[in-house]
N, C-alpha and C. Protein backbone atom coordinates (compact mmCIF):
# COMPACT_ATOMS: atom_id res chain seq x y z
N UNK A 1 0.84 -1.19 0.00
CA UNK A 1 0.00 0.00 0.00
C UNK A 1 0.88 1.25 0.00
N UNK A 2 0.49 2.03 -0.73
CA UNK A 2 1.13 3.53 -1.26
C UNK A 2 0.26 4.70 -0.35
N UNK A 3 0.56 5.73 0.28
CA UNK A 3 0.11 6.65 0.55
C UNK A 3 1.31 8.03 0.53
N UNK A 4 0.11 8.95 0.60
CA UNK A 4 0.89 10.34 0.65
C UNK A 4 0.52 11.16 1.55
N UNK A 5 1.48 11.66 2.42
CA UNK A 5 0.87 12.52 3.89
C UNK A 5 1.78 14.07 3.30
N UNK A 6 1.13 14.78 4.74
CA UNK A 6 1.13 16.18 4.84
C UNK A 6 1.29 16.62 5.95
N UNK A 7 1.98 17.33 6.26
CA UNK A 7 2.34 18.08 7.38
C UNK A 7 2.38 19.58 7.43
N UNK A 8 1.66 20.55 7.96
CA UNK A 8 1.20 21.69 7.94
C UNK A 8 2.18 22.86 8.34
N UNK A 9 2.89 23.68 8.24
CA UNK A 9 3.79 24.36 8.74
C UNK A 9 3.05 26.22 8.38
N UNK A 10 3.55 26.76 9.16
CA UNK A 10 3.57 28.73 8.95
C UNK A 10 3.81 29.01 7.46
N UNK A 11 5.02 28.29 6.82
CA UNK A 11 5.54 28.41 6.08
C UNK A 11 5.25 27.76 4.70
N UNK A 12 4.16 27.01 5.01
CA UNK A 12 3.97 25.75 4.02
C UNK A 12 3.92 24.72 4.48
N UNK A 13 3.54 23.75 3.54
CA UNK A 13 3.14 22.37 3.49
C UNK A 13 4.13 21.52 3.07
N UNK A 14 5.00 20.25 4.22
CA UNK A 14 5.73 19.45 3.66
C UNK A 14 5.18 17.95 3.16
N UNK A 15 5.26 17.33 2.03
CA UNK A 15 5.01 16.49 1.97
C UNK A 15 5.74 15.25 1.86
N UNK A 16 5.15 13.85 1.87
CA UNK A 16 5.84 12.40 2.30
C UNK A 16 5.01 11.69 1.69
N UNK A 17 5.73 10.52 1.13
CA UNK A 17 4.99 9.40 0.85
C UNK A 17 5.45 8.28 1.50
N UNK A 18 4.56 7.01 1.64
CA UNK A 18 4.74 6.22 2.72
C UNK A 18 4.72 4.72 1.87
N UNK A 19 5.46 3.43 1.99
CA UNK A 19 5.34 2.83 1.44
C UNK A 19 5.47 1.63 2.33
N UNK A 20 3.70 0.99 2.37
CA UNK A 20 4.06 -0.28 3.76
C UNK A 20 3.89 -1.39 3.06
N UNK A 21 4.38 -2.49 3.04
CA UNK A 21 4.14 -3.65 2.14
C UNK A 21 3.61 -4.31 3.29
N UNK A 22 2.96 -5.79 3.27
CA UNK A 22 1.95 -6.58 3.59
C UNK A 22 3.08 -7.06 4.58
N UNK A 23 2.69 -6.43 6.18
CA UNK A 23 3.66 -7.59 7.52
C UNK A 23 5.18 -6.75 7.05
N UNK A 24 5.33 -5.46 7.29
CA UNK A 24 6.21 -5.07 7.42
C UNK A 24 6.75 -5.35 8.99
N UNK A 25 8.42 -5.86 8.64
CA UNK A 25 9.19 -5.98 9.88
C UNK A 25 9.87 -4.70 10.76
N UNK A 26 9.18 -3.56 9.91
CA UNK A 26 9.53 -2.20 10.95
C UNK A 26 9.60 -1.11 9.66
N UNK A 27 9.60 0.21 10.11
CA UNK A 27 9.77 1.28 9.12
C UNK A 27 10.94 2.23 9.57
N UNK A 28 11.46 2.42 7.99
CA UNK A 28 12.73 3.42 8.08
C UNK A 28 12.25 4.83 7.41
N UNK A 29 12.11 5.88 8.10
CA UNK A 29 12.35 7.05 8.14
C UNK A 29 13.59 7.71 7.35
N UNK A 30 13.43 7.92 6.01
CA UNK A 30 14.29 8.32 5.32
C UNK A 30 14.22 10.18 5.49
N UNK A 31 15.27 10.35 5.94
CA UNK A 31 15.26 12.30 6.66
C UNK A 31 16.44 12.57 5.56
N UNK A 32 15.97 13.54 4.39
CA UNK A 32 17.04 14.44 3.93
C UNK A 32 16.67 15.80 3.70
N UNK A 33 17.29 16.74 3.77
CA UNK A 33 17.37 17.95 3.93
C UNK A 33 16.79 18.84 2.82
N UNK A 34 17.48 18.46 1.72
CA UNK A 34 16.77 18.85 0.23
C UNK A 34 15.67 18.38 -0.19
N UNK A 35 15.47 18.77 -1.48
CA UNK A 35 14.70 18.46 -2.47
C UNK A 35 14.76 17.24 -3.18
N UNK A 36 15.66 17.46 -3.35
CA UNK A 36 15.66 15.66 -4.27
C UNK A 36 15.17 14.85 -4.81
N UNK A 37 14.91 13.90 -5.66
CA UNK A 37 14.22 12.90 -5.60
C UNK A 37 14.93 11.98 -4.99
N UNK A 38 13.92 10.89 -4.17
CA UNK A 38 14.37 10.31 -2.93
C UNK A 38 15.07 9.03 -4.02
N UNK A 39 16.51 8.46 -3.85
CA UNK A 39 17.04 7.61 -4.71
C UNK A 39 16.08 6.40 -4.53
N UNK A 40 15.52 6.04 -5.86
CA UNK A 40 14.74 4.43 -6.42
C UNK A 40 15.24 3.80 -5.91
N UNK A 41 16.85 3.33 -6.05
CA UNK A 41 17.39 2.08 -5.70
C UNK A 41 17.58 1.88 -3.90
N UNK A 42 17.79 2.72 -3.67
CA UNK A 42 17.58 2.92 -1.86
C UNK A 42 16.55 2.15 -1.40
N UNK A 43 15.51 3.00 -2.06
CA UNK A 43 13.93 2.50 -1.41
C UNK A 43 13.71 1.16 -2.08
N UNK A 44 13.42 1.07 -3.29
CA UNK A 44 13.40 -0.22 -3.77
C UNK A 44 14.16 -1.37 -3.23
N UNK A 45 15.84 -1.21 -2.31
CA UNK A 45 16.28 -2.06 -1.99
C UNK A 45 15.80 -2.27 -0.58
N UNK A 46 15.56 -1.19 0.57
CA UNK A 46 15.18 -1.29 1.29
C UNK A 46 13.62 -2.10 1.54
N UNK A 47 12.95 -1.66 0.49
CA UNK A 47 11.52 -1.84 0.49
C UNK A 47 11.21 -3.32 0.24
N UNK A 48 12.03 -4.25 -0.49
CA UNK A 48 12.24 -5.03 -0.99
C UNK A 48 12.65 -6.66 0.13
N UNK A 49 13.32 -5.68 1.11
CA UNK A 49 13.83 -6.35 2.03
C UNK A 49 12.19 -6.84 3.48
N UNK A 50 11.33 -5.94 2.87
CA UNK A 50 10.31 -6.07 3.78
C UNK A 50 9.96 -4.77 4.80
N UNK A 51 10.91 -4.05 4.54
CA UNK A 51 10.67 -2.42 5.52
C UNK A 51 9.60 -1.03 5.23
N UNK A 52 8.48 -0.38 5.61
CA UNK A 52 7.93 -0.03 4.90
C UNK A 52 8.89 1.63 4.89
N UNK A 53 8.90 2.29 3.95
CA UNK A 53 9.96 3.44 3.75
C UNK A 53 8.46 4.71 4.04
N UNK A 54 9.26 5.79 5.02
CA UNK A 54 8.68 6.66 4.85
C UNK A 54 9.49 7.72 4.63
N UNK A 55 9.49 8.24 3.65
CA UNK A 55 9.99 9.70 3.05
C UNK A 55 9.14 10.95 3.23
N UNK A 56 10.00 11.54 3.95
CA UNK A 56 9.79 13.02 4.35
C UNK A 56 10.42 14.08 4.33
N UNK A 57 9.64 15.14 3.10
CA UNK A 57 10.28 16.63 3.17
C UNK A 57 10.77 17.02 4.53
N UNK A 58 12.09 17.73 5.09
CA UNK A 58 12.15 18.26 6.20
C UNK A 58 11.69 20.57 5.85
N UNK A 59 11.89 20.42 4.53
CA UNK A 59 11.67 21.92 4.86
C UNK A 59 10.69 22.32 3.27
N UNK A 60 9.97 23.55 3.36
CA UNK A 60 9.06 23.97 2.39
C UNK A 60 10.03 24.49 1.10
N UNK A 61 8.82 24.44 0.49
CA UNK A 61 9.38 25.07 -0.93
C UNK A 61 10.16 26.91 -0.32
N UNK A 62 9.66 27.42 0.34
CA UNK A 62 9.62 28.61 0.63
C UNK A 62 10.74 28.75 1.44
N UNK A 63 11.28 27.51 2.48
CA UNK A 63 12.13 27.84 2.97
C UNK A 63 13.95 27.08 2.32
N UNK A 64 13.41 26.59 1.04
CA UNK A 64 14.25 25.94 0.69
C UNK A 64 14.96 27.45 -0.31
N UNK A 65 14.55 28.39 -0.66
CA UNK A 65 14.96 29.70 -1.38
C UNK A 65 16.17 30.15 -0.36
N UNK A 66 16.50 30.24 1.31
CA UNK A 66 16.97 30.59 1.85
C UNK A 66 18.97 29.71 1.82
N UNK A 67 19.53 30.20 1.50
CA UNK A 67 21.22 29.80 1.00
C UNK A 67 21.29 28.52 2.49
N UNK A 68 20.90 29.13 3.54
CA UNK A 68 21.17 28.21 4.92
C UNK A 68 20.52 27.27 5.17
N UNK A 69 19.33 26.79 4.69
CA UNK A 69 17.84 26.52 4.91
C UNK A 69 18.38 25.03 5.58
N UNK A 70 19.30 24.62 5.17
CA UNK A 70 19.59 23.31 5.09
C UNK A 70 20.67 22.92 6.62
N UNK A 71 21.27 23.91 6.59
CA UNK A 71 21.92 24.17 7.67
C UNK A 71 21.37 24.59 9.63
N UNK A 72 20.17 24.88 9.17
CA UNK A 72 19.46 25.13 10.31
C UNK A 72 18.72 23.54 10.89
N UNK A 73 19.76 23.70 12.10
CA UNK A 73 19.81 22.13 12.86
C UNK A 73 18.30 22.46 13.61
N UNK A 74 18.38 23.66 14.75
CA UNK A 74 17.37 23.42 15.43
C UNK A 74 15.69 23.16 14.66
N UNK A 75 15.64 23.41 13.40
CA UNK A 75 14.49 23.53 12.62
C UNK A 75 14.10 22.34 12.04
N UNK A 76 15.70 21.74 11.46
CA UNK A 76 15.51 20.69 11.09
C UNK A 76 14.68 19.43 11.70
N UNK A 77 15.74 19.74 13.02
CA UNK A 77 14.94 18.68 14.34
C UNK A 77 13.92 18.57 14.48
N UNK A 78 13.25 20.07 14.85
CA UNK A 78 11.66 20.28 14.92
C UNK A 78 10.85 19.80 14.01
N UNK A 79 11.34 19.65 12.83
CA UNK A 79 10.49 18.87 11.54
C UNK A 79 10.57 17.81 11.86
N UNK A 80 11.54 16.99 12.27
CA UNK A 80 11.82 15.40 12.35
C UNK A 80 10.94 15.06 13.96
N UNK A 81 11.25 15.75 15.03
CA UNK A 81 10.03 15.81 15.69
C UNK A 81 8.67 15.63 15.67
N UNK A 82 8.54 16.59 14.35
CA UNK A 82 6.81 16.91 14.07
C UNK A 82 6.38 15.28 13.26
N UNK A 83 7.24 15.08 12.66
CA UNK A 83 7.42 13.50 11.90
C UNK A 83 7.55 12.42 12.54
N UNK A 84 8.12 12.28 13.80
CA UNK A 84 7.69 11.72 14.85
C UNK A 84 6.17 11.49 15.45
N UNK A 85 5.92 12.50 15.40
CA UNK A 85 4.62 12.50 16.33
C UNK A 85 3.70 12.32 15.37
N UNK A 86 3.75 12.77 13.99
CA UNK A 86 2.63 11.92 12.92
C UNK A 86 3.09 10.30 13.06
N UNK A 87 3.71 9.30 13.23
CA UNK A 87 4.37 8.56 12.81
C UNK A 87 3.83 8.03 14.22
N UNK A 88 3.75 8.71 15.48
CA UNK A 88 3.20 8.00 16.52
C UNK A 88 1.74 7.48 16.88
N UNK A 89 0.62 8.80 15.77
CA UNK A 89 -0.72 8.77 15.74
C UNK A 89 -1.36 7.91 14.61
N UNK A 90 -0.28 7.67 13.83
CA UNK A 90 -0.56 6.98 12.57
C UNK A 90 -1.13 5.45 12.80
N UNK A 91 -2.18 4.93 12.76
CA UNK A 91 -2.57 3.55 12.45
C UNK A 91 -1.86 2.54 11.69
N UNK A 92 -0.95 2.83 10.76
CA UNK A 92 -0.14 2.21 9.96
C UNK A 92 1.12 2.02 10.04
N UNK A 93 1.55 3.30 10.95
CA UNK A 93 3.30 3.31 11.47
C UNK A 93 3.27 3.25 13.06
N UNK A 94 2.75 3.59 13.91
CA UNK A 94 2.53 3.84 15.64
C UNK A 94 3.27 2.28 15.74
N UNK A 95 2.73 1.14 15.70
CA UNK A 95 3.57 0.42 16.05
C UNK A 95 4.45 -0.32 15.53
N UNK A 96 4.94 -0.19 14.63
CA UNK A 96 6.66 -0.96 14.15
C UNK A 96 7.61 0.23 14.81
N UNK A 97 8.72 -0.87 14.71
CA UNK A 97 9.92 -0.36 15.30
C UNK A 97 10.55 0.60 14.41
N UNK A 98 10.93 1.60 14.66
CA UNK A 98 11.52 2.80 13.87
C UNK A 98 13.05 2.72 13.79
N UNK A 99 13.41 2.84 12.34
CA UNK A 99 15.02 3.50 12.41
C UNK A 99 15.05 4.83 11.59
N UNK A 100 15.62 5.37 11.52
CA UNK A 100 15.81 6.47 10.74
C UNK A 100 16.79 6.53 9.93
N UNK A 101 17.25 6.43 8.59
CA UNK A 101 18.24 6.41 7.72
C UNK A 101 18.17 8.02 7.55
N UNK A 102 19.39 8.95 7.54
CA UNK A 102 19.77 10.27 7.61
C UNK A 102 20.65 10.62 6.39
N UNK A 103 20.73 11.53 5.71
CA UNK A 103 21.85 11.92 4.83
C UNK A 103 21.86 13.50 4.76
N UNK A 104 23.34 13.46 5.01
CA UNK A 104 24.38 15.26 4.79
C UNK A 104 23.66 15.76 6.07
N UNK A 105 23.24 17.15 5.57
CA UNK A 105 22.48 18.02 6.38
C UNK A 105 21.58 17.66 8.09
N UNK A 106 20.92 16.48 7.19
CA UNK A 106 19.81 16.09 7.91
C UNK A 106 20.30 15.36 8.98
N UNK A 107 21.49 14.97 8.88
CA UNK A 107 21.81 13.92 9.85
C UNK A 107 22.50 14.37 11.48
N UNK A 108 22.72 15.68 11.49
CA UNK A 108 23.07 16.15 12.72
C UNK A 108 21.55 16.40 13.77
N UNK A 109 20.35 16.65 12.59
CA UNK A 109 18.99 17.08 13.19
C UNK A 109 18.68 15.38 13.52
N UNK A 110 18.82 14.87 13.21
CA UNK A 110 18.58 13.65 13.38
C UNK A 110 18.94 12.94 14.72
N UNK A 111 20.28 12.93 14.88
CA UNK A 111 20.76 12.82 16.22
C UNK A 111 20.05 13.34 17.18
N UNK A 112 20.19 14.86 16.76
CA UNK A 112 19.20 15.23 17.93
C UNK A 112 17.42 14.66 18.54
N UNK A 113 16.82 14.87 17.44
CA UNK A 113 15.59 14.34 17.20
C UNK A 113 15.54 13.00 18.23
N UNK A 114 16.75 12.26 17.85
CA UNK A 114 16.10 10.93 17.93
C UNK A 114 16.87 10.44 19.96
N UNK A 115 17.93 11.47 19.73
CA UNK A 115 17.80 11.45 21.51
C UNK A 115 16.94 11.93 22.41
N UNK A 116 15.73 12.55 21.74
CA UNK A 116 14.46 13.61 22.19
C UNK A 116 13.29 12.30 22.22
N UNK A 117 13.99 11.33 21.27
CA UNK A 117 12.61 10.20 21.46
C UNK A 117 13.42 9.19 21.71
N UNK A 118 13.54 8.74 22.73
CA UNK A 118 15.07 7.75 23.03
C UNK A 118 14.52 6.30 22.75
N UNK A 119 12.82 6.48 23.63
CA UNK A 119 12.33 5.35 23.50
C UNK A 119 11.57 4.99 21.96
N UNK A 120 11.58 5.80 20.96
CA UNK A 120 10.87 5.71 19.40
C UNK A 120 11.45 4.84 18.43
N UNK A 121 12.75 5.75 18.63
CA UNK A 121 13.37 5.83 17.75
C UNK A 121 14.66 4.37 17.86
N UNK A 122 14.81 3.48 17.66
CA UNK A 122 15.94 2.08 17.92
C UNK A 122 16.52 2.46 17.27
N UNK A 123 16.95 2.54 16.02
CA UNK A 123 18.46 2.82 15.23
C UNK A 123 18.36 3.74 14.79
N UNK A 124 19.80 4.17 14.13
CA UNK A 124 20.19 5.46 13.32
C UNK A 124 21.49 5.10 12.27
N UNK A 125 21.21 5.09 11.21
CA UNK A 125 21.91 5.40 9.94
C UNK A 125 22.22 7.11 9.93
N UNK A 126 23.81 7.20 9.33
CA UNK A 126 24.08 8.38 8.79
C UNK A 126 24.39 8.28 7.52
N UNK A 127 24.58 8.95 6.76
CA UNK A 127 25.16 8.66 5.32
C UNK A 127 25.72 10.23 5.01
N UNK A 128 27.09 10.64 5.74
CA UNK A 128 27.93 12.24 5.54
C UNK A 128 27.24 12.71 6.84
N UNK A 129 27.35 14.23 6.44
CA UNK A 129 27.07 14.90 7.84
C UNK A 129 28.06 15.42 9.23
N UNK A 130 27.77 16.58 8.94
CA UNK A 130 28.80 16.93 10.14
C UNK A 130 28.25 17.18 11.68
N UNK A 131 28.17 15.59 11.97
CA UNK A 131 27.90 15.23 13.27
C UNK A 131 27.40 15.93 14.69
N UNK A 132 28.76 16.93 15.00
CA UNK A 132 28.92 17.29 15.93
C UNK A 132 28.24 18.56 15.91
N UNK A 133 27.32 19.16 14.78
CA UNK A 133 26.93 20.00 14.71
C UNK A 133 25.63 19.36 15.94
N UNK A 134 25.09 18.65 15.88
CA UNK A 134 23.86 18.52 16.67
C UNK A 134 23.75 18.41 18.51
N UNK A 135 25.21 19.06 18.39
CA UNK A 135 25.51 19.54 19.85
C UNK A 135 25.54 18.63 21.02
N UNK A 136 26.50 19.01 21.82
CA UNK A 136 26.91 18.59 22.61
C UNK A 136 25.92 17.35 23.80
N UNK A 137 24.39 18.38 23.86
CA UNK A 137 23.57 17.29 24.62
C UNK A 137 22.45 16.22 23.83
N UNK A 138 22.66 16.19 22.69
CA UNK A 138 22.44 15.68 21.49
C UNK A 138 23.22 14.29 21.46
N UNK A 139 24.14 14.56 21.22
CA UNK A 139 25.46 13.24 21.16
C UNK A 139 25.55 12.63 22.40
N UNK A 140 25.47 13.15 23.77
CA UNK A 140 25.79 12.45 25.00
C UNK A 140 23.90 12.06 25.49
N UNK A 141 23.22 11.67 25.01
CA UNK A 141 21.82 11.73 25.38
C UNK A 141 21.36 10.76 24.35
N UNK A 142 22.28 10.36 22.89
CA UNK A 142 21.81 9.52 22.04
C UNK A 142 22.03 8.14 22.54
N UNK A 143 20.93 7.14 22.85
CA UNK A 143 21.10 5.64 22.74
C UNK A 143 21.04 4.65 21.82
N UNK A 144 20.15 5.14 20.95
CA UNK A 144 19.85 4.60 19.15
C UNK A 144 21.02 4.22 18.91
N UNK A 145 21.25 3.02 18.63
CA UNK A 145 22.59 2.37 17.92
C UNK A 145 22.94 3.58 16.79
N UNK A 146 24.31 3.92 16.74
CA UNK A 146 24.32 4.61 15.43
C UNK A 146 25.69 4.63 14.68
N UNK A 147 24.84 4.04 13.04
CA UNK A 147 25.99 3.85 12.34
C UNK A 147 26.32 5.00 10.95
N UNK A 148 27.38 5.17 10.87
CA UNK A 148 28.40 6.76 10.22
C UNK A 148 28.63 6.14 9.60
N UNK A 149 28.23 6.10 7.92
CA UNK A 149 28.79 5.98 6.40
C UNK A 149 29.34 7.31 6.34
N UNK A 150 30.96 7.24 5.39
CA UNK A 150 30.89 8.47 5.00
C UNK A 150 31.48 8.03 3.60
N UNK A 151 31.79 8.85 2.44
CA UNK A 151 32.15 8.71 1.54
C UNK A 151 33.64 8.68 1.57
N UNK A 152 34.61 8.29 1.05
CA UNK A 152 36.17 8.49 1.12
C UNK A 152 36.90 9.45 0.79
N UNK A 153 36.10 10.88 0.48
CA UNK A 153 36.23 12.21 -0.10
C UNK A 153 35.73 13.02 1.10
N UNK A 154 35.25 12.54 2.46
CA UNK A 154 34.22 13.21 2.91
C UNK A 154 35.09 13.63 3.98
N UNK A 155 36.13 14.22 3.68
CA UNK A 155 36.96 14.23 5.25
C UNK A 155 36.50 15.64 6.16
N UNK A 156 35.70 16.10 6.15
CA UNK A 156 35.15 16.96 6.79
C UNK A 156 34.02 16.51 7.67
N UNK A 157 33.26 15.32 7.11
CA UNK A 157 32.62 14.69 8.15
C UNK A 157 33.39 13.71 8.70
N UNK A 158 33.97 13.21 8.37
CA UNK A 158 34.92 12.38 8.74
C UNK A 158 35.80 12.74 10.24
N UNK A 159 36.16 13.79 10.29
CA UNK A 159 36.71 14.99 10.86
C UNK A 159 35.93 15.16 11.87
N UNK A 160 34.31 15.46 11.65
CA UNK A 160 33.65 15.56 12.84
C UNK A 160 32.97 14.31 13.72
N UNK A 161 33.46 13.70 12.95
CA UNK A 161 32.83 12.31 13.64
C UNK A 161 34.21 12.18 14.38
N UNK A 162 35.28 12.02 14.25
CA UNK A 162 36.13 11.52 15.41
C UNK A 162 35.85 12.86 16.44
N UNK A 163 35.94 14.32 16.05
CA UNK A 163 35.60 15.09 17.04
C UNK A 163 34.43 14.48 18.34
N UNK A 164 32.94 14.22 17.61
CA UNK A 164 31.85 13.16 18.12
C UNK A 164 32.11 12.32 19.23
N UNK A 165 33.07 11.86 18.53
CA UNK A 165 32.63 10.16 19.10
C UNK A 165 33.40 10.22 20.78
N UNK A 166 33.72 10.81 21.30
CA UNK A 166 34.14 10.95 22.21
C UNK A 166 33.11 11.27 23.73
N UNK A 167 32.00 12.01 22.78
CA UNK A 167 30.78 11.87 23.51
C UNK A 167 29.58 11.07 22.94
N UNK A 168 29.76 10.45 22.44
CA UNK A 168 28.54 9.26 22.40
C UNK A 168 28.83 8.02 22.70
N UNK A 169 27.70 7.76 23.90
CA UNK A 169 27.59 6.79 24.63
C UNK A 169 27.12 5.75 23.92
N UNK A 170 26.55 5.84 22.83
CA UNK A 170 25.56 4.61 22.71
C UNK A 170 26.67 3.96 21.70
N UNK A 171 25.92 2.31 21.57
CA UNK A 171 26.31 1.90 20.20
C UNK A 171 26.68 2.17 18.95
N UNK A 172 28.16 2.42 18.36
CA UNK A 172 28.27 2.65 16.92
C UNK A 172 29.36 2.13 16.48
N UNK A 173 29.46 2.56 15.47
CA UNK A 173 30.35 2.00 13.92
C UNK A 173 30.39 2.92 13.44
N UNK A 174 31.59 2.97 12.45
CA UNK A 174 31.82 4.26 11.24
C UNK A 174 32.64 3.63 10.16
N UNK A 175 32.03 3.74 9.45
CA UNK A 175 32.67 3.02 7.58
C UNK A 175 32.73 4.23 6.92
N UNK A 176 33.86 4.04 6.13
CA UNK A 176 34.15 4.47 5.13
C UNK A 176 33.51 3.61 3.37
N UNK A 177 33.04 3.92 2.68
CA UNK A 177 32.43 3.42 1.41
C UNK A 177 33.50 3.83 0.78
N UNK A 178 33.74 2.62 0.20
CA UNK A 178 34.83 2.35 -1.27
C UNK A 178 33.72 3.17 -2.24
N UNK A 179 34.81 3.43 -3.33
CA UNK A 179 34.13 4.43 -4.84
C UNK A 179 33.67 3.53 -5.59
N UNK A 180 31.88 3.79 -5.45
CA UNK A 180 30.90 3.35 -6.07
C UNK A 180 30.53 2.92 -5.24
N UNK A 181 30.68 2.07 -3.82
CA UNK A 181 29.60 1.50 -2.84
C UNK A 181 28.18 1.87 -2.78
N UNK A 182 27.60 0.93 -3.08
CA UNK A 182 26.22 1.07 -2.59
C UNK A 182 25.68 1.18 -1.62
N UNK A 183 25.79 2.34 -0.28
CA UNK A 183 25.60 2.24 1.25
C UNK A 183 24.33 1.67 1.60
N UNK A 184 23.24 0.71 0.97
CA UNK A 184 22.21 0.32 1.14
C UNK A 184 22.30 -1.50 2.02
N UNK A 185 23.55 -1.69 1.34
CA UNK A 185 23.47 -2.88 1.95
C UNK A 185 24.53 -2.48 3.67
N UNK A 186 25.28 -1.52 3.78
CA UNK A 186 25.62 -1.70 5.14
C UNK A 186 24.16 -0.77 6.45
N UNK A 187 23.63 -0.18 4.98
CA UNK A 187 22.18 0.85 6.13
C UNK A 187 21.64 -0.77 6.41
N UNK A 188 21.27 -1.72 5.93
CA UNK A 188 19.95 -2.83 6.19
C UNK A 188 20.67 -3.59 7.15
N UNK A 189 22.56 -4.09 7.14
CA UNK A 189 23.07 -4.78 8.28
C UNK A 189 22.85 -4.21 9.13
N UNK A 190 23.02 -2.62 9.54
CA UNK A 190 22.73 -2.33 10.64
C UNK A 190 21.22 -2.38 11.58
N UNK A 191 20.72 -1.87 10.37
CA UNK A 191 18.96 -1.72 10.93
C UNK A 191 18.61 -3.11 11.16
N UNK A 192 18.93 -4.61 10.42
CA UNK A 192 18.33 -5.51 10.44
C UNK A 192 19.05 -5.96 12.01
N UNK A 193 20.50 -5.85 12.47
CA UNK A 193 20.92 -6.48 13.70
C UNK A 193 20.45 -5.33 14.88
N UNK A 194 19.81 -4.51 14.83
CA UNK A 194 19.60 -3.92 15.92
C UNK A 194 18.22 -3.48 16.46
N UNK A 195 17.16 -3.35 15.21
CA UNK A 195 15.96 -2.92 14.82
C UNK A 195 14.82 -3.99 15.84
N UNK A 196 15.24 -4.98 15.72
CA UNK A 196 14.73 -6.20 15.99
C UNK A 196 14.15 -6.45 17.61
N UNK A 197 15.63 -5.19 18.13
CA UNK A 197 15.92 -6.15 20.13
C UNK A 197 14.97 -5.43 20.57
């Protein structure tokens, strides 16, 4: 089953589409910052595996005009928050187990977000992202297993993740992706060994 949700903002309307297949074993929360189209092969591989994918705008058409838009952590959060709490009232998502797959931008709001729902939220995928942006009680407050893809070019997140990791308590890993890796199959090892407990 296919659906499409909405979320109401000052600023505009973000929208998501939701994709639950028949006896899904939990849903991943795909959080990116832009516009984009959300990559086929991601979802298709994920989706494929039995997970139902929910994709969600974090910011409006209106606020995507702004050079920073993407950069604004505390806002970001608050969206992934507000996505939370649809995701808690929802008949279709309220009870599977949640992970959140994150990329660039989105993934410092993410951290935060998901130490704000300690008990929601079970795993966390990154894919880039400069970590340590999501502050200090963010990182020491996260329990969500969490695993750091970065690209082998990415030494700026790279950079902030060893800064990071010094305050996060919880469970993690950090890979580096060889040129061309497909980070889909190390996002599903993680979500599939941890998603579960």
């Amino acid at each position: 089953m296919n659906r499409t949700l909405a979320i109401h903002t000052p600023h505009g309307s973000l929208h998501g589409h939701l994709e639950l297949p028949e006896n899904p074993k939990g849903l991943i929360l795909l959080a990116r910052a832009h516009h984009a189209p959300v990559d086929a092969i991601i979802t298709a591989n994920l989706a494929a595996r039995g997970y139902a994918i929910l994709s969600m705008e974090l910011l409006t058409l209106q606020e995507m005009q702004f050079a920073d838009a993407t950069q604004n952590v505390p806002r970001l959060s608050q969206r992934l928050l507000d996505i939370l709490d649809l995701i808690r009232h929802d008949g279709d998502m309220q009870a599977l187990p949640l992970a959140i797959f994150a990329t660039g931008d989105a993934t410092p709001a993410a951290i935060r977000a998901a130490a704000q729902r300690d008990t929601q939220v079970k795993v966390l995928v990154g894919h880039g992202g400069i970590i340590d942006r999501a502050g200090l009680q963010g990182l020491k407050l996260l329990v969500a297993p969490l695993c750091m893809l970065f690209d082998a070019d990415d030494t700026i997140g790279q950079t902030a993740y060893q800064r990071a990791a010094s305050h996060l308590g919880c469970i993690r890993e950090m890979h580096l992706l060889g040129p061309g890796e497909d980070p889909v199959l190390r996002v599903v090892a993680w979500i599939s060994l941890h998603l579960g407990r």
